[in-house]
PDB file of N, CA and C in Angstrom:
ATOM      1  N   UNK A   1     -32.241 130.395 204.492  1.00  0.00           N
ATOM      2  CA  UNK A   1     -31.444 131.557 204.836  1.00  0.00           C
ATOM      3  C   UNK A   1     -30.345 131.121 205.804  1.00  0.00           C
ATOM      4  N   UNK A   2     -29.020 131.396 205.284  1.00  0.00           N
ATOM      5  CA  UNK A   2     -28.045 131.283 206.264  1.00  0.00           C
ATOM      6  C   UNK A   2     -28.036 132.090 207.460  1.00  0.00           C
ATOM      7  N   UNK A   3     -27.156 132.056 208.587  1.00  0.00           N
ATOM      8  CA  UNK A   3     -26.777 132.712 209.318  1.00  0.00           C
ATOM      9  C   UNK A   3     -25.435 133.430 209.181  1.00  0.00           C
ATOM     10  N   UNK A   4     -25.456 134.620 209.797  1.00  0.00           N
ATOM     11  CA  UNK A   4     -24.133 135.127 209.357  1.00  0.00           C
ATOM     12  C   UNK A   4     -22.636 134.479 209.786  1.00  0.00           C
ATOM     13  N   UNK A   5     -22.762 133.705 211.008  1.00  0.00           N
ATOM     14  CA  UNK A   5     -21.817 132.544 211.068  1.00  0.00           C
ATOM     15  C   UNK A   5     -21.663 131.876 209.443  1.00  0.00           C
ATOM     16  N   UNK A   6     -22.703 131.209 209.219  1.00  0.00           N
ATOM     17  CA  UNK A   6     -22.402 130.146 208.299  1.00  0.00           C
ATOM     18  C   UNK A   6     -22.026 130.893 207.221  1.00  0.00           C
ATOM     19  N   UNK A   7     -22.513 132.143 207.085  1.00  0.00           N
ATOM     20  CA  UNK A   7     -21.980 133.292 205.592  1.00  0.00           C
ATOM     21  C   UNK A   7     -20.427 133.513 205.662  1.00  0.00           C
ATOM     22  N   UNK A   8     -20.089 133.738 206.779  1.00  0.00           N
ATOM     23  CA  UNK A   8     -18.335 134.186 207.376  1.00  0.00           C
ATOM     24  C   UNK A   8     -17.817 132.726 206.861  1.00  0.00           C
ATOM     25  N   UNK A   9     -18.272 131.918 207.649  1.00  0.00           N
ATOM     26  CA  UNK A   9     -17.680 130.256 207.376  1.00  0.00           C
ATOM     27  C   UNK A   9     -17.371 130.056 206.165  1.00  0.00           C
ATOM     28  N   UNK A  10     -18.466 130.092 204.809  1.00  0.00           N
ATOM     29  CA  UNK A  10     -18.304 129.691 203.756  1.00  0.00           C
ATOM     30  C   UNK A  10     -17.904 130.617 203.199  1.00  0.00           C
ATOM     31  N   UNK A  11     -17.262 131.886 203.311  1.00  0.00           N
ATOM     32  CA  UNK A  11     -16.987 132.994 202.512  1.00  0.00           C
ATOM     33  C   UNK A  11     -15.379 132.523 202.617  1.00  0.00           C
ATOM     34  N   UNK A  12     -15.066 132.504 203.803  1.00  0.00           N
ATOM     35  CA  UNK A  12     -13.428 131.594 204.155  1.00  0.00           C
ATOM     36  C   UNK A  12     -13.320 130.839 202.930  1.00  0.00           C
ATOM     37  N   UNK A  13     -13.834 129.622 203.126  1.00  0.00           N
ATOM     38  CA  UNK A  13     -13.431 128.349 202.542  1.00  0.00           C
ATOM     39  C   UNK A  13     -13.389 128.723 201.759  1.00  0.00           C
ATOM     40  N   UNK A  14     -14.415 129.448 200.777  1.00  0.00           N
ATOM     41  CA  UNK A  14     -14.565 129.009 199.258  1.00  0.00           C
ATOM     42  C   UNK A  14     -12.807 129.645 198.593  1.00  0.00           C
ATOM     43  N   UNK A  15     -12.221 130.788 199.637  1.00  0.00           N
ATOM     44  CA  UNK A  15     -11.195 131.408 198.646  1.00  0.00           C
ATOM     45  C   UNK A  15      -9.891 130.844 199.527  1.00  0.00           C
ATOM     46  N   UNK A  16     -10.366 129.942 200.809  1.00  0.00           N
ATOM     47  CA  UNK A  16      -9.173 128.608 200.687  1.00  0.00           C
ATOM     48  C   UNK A  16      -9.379 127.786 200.201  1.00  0.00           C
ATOM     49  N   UNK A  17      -9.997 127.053 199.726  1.00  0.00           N
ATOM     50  CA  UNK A  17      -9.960 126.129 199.164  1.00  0.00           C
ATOM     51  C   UNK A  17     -10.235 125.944 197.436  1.00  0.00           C
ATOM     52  N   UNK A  18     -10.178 127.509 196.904  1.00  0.00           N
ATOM     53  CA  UNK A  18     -10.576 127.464 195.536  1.00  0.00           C
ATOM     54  C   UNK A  18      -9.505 128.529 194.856  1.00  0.00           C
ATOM     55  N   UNK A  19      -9.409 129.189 195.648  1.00  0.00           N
ATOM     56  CA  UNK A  19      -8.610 130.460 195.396  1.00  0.00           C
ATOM     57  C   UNK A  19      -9.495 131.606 194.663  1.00  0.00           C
ATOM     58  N   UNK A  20      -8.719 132.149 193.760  1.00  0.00           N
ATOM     59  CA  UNK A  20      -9.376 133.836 193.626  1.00  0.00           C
ATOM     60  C   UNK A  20      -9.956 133.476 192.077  1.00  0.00           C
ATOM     61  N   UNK A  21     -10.531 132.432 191.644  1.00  0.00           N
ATOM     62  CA  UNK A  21     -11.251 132.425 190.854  1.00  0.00           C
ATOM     63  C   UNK A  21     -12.615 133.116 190.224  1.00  0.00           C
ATOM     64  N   UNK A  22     -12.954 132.924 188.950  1.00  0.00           N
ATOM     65  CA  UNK A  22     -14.304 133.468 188.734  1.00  0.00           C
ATOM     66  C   UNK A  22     -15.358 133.127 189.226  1.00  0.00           C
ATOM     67  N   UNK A  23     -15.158 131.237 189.363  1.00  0.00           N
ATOM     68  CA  UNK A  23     -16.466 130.778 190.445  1.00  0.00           C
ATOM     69  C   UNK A  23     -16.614 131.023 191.579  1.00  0.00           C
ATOM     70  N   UNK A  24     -15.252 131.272 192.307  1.00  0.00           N
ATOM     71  CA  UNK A  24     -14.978 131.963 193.594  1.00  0.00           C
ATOM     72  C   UNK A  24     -15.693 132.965 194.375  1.00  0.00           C
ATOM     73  N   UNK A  25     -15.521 133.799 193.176  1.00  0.00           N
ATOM     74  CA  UNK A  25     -15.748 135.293 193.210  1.00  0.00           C
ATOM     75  C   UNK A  25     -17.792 135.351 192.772  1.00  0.00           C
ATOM     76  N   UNK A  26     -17.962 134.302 191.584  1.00  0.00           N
ATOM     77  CA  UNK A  26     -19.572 133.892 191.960  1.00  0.00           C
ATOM     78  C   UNK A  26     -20.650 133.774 193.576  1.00  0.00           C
ATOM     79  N   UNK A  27     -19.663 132.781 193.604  1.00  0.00           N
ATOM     80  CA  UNK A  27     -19.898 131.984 194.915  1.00  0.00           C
ATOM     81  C   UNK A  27     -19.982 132.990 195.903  1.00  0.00           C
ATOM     82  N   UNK A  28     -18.681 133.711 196.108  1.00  0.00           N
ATOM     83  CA  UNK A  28     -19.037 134.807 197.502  1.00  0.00           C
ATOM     84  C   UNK A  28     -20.121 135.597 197.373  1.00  0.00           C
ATOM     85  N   UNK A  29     -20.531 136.316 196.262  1.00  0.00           N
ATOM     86  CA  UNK A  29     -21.523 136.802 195.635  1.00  0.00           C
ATOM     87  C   UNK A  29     -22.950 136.724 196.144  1.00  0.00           C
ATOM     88  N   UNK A  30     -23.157 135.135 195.981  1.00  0.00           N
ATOM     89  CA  UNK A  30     -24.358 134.466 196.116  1.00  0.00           C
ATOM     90  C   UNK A  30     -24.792 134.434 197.921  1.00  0.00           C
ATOM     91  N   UNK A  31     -23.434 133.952 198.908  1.00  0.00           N
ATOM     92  CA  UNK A  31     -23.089 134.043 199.581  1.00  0.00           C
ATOM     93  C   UNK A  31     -23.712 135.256 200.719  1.00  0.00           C
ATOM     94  N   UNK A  32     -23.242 136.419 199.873  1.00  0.00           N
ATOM     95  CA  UNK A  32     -23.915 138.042 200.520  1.00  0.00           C
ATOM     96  C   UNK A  32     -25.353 138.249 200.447  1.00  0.00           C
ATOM     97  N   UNK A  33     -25.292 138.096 199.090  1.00  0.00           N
ATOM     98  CA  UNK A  33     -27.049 138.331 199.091  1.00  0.00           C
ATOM     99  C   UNK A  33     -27.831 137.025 199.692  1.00  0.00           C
ATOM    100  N   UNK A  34     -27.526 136.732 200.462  1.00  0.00           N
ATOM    101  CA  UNK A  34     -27.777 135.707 201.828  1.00  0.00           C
ATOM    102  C   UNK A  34     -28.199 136.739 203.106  1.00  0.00           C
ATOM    103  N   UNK A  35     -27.349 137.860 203.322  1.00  0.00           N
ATOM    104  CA  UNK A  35     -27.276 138.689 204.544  1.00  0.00           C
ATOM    105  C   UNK A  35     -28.224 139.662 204.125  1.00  0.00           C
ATOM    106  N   UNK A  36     -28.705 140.303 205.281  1.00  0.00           N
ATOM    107  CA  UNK A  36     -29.799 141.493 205.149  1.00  0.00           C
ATOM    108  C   UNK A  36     -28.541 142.516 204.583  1.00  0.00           C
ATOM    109  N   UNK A  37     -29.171 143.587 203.839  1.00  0.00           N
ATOM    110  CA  UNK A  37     -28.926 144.633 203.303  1.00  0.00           C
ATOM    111  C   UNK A  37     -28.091 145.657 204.150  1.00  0.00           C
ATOM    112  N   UNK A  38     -28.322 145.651 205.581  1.00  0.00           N
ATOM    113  CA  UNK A  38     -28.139 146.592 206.269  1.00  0.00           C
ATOM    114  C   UNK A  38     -26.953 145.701 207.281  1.00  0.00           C
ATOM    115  N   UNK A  39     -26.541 144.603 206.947  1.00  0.00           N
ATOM    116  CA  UNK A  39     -25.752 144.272 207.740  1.00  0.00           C
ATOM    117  C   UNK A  39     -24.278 144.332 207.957  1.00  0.00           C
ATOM    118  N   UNK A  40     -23.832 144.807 209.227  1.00  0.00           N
ATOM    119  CA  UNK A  40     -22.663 144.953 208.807  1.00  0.00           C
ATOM    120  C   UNK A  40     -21.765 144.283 208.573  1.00  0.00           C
ATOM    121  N   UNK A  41     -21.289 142.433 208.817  1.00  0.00           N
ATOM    122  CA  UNK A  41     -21.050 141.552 207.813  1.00  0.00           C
ATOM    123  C   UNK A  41     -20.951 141.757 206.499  1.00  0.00           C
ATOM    124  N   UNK A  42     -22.094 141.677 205.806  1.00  0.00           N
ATOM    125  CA  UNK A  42     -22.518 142.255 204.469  1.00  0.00           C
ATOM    126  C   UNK A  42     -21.308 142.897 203.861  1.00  0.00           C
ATOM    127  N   UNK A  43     -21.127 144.089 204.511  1.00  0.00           N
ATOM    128  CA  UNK A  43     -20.772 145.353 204.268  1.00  0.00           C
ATOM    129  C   UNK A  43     -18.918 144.914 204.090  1.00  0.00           C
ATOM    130  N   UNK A  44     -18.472 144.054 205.308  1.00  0.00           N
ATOM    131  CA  UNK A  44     -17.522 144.130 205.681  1.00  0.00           C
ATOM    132  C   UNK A  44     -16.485 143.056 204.560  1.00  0.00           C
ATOM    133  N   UNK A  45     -17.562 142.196 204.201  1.00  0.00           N
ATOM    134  CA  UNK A  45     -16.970 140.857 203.275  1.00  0.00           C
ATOM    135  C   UNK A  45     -17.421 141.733 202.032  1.00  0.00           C
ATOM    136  N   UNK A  46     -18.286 142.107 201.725  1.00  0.00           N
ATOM    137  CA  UNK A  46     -18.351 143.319 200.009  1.00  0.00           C
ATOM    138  C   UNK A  46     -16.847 143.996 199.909  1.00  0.00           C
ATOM    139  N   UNK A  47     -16.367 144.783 200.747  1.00  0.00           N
ATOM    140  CA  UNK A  47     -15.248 145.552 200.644  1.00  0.00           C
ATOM    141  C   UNK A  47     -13.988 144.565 200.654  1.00  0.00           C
ATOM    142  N   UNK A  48     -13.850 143.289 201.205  1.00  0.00           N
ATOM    143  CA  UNK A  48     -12.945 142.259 201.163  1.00  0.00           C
ATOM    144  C   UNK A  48     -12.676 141.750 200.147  1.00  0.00           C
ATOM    145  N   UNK A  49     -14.215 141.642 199.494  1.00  0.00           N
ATOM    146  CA  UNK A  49     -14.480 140.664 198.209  1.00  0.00           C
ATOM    147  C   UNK A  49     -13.671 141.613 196.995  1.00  0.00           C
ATOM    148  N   UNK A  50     -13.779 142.566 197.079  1.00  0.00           N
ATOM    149  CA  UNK A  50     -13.390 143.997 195.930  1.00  0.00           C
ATOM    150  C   UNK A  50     -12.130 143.772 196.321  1.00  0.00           C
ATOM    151  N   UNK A  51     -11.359 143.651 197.733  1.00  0.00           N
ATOM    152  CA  UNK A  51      -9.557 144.006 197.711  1.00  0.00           C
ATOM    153  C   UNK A  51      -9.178 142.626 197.163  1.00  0.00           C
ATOM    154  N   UNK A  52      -9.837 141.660 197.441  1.00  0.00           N
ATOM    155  CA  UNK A  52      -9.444 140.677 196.451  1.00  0.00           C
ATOM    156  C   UNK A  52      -9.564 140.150 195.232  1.00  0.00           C
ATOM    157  N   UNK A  53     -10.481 141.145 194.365  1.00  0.00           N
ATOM    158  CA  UNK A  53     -10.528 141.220 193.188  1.00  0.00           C
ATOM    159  C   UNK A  53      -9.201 141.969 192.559  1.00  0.00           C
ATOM    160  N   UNK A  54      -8.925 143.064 193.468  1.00  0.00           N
ATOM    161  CA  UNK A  54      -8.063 144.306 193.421  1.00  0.00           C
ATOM    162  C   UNK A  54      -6.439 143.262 193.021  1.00  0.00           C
ATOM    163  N   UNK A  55      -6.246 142.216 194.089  1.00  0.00           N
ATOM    164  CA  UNK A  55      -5.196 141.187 194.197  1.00  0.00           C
ATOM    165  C   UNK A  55      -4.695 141.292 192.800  1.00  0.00           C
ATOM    166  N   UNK A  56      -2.891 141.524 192.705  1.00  0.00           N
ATOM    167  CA  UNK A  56      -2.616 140.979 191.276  1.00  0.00           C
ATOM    168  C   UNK A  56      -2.778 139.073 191.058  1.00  0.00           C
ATOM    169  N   UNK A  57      -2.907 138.519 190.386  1.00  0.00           N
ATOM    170  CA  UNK A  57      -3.027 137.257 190.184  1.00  0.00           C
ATOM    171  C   UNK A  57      -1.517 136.724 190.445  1.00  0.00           C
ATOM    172  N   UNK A  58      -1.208 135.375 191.153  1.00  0.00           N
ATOM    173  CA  UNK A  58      -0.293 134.745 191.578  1.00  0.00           C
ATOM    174  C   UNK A  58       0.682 134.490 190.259  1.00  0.00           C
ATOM    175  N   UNK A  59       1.890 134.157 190.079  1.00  0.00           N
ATOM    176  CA  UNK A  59       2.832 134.242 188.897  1.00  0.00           C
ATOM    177  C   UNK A  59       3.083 132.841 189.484  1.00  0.00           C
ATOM    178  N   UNK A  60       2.495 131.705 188.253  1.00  0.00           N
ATOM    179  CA  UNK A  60       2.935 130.431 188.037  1.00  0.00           C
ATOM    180  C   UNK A  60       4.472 130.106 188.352  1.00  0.00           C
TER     181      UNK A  60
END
């Protein structure tokens, strides 16, 4: 079980260093259901994770 440090930490990286991909978007996923249910972390990167789904995709 992570800590919610290390959940914040790797929730960063994965969408600097990967961008707004499908594995991305896996990854943060896996990431949450790491945190208790009731946490507000949790709560706060779920609603992040959705505005960046929301993101139009970057124009090559």
């Amino acid at each position: 079980m992570l800590t919610e440090a290390e959940v914040h930490r790797s929730f960063n990286t994965i969408f600097k260093n990967e961008g707004r991909t499908p594995e991305a978007f896996d990854k943060a996923e896996q990431l949450l259901e790491q945190l208790r249910a009731e946490s507000p972390l949790r709560h706060r990167l779920s609603v992040e994770l959705e505005e960046l789904r929301k993101l139009p995709k970057k124009k090559k």
